[in-house]
C-alpha atoms as a PDB file:
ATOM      1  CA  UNK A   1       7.660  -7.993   8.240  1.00  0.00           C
ATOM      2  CA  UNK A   2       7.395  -4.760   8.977  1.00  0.00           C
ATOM      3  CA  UNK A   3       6.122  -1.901   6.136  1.00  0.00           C
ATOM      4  CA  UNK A   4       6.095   1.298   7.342  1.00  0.00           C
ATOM      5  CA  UNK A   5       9.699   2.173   8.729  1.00  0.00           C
ATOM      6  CA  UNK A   6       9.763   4.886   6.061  1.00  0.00           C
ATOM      7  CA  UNK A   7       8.106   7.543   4.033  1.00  0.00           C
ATOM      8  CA  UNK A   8       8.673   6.830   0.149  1.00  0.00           C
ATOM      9  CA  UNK A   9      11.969   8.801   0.179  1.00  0.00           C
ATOM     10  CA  UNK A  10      13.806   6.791   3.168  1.00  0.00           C
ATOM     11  CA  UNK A  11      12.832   9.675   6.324  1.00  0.00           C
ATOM     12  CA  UNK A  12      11.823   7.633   9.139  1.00  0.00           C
ATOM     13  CA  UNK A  13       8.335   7.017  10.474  1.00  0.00           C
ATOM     14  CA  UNK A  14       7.448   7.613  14.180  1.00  0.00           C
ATOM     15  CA  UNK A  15       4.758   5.553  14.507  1.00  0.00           C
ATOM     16  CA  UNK A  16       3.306   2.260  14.999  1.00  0.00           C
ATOM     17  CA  UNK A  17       4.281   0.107  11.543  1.00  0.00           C
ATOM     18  CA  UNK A  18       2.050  -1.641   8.834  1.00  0.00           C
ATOM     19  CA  UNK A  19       2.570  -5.382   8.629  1.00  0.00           C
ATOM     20  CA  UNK A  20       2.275  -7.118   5.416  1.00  0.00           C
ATOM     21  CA  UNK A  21      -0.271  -9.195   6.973  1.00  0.00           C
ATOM     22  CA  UNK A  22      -2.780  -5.573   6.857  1.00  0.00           C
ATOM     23  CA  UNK A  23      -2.683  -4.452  10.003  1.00  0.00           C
ATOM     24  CA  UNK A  24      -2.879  -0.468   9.642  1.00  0.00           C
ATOM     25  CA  UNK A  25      -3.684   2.448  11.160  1.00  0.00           C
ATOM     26  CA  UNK A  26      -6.424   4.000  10.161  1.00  0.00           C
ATOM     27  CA  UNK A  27      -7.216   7.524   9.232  1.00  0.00           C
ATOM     28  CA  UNK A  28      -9.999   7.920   7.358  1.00  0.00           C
ATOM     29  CA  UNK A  29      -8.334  10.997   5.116  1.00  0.00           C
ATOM     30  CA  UNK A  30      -9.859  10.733   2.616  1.00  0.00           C
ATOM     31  CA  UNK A  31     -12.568   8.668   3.558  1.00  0.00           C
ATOM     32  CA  UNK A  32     -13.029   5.859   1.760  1.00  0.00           C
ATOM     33  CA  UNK A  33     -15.415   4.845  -1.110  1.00  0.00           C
ATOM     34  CA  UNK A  34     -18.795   3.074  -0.684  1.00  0.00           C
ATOM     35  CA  UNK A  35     -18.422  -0.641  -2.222  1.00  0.00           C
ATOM     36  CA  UNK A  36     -19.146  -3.917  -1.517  1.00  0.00           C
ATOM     37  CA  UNK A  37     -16.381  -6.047  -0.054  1.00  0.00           C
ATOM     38  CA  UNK A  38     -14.714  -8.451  -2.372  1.00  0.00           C
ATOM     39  CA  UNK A  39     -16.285  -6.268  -5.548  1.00  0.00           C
ATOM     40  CA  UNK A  40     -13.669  -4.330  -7.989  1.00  0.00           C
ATOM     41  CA  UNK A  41     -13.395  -0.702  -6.817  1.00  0.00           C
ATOM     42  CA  UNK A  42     -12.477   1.987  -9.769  1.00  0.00           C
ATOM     43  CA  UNK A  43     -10.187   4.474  -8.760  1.00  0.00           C
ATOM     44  CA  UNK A  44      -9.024   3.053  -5.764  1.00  0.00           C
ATOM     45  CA  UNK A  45      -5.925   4.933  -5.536  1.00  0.00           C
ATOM     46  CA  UNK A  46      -7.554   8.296  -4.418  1.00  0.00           C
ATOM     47  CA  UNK A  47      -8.197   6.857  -1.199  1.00  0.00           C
ATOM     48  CA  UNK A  48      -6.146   5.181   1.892  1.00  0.00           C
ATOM     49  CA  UNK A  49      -5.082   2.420   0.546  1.00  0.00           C
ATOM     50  CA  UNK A  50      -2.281  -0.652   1.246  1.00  0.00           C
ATOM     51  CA  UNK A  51      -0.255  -1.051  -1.963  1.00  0.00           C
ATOM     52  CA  UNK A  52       1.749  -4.425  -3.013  1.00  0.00           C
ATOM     53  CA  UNK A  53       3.357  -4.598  -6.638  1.00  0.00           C
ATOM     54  CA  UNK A  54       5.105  -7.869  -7.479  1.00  0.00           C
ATOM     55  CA  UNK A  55       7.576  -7.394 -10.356  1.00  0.00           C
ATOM     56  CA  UNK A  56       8.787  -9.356 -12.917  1.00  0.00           C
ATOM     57  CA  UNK A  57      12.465  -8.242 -14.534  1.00  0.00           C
ATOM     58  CA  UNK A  58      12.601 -11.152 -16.723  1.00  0.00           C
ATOM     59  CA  UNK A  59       8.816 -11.811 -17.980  1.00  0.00           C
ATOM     60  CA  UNK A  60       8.116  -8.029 -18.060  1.00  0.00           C
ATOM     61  CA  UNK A  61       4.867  -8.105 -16.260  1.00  0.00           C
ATOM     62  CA  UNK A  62       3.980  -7.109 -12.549  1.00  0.00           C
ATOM     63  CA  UNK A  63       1.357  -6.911 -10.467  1.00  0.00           C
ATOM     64  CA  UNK A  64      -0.291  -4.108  -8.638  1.00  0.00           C
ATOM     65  CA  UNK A  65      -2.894  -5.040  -5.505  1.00  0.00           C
ATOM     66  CA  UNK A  66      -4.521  -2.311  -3.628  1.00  0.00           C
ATOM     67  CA  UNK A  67      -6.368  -2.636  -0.519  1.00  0.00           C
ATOM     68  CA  UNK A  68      -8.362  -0.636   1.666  1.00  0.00           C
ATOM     69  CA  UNK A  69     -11.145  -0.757   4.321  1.00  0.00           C
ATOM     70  CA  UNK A  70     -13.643  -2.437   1.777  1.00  0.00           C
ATOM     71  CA  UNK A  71     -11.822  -4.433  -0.339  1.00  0.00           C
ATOM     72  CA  UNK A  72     -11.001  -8.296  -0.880  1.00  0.00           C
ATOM     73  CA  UNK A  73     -10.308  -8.573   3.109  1.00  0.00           C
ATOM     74  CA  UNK A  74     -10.935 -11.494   4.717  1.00  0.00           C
ATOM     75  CA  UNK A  75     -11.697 -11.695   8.479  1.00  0.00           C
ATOM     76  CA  UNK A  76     -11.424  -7.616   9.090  1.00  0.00           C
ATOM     77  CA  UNK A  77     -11.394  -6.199  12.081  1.00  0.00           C
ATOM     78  CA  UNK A  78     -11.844  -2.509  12.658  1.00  0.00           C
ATOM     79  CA  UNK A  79     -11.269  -0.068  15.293  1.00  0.00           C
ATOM     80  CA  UNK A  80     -11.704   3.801  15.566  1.00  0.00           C
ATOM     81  CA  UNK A  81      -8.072   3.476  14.285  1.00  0.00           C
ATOM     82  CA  UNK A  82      -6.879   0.339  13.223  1.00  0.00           C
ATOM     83  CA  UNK A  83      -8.000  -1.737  10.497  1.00  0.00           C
ATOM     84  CA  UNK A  84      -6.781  -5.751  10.402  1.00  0.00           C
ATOM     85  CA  UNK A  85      -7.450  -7.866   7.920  1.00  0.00           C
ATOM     86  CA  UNK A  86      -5.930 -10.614   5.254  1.00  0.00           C
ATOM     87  CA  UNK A  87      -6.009 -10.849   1.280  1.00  0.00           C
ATOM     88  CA  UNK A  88      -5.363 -13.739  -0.375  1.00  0.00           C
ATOM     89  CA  UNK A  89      -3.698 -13.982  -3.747  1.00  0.00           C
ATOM     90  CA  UNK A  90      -3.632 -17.296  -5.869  1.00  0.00           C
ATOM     91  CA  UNK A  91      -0.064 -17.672  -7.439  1.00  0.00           C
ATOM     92  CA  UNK A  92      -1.433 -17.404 -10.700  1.00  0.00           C
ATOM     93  CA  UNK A  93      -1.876 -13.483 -10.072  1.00  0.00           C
ATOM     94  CA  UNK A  94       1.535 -13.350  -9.715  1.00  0.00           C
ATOM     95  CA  UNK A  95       3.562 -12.633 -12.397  1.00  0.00           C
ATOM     96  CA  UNK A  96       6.405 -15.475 -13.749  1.00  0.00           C
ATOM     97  CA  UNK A  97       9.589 -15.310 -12.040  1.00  0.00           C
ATOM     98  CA  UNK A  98       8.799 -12.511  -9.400  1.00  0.00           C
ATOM     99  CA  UNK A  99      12.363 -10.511  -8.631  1.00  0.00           C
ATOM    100  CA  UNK A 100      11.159  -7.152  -6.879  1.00  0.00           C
ATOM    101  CA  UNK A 101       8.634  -6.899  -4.296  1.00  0.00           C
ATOM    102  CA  UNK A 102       7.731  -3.087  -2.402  1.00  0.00           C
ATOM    103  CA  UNK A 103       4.378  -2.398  -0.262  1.00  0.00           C
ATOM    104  CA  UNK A 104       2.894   1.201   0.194  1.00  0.00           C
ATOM    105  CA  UNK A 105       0.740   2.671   2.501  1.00  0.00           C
ATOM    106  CA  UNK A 106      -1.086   5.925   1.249  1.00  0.00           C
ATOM    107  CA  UNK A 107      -3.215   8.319   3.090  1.00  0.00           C
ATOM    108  CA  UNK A 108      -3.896  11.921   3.234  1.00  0.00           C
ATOM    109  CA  UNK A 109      -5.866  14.609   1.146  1.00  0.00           C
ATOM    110  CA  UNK A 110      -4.286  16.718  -1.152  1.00  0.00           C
ATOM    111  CA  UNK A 111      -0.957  18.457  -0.078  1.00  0.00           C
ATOM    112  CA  UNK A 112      -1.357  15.881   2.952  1.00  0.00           C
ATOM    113  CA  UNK A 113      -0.670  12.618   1.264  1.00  0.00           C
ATOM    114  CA  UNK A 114       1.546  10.281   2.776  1.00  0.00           C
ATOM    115  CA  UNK A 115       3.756   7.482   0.441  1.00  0.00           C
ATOM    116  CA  UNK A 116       4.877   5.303   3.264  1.00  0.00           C
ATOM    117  CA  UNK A 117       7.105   2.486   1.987  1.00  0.00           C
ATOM    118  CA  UNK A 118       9.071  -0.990   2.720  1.00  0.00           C
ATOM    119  CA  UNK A 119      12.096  -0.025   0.711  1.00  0.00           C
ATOM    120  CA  UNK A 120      12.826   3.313  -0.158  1.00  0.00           C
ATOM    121  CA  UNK A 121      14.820   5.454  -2.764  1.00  0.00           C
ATOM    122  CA  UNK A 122      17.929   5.491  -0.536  1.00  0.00           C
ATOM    123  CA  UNK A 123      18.262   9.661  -0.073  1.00  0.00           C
ATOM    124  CA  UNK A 124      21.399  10.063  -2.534  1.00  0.00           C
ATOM    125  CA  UNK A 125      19.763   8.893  -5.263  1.00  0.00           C
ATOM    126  CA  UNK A 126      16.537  11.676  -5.313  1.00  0.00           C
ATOM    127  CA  UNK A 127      16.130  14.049  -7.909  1.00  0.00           C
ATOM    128  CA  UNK A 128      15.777  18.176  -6.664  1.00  0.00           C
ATOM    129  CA  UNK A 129      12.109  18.211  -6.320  1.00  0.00           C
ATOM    130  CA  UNK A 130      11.146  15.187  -7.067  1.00  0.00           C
ATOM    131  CA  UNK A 131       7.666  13.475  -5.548  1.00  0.00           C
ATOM    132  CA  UNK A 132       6.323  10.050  -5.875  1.00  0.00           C
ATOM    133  CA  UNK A 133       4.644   8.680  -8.772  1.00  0.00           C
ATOM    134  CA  UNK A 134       0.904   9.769  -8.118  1.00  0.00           C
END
């Protein structure tokens, strides 16, 4: 499945997609935190990260994973550009009754951040100004 087809607010991207499976590009902006792979990271948001929420209409609950370069990856592999790699989630993280699934992947500094997306807020339905949740 591909992720990246389109920037949070459905304009198309022109470049090589994200697959589900985390296999990104890689741009180092910003550059990631110092941590030990498989360790809780605080604040892992600021950086270039691979976002998955699972949601739950009916139990009310959801789940948000975040990955980046040194996170709970399994078999990683890492080029100047590319970063490949594969979480793995026991179904009990999940919540009950899962109905909405969307994937992100952030990167950028500042008034450079990019909120790529698997499904995005189809273009009539925007607000004037608005931005993604940040």
């Amino acid at each position: 499945m591909d992720l990246n087809k389109h920037t949070w607010d459905g304009l198309p991207v022109s470049r090589d997609p994200v697959t589900i499976a985390m296999n990104v590009p890689f741009f180092n902006d910003p550059p990631g935190p110092v941590g030990v792979p498989g360790k809780p990271l605080r604040k892992l948001c600021d950086y270039e990260v691979v976002e998955a929420f699972f949601l739950s209409d009916r139990a009310e609950q959801d789940l948000e994973v975040e990955l980046c370069k040194c996170s709970l990856l399994k078999n990683v592999t890492k080029t100047e550009t590319k970063r490949a790699g594969r979480a793995h989630l026991p179904w009990s993280y999940c919540p009950l009754c899962t109905s909405k699934f969307n994937a992100f992947a952030i990167y950028g500094s500042r008034e450079q951040r990019k909120y790529e997306v698997l499904f995005a807020v189809p273009q009539h339905k925007l607000c004037e100004g608005q931005k993604p949740d940040l």
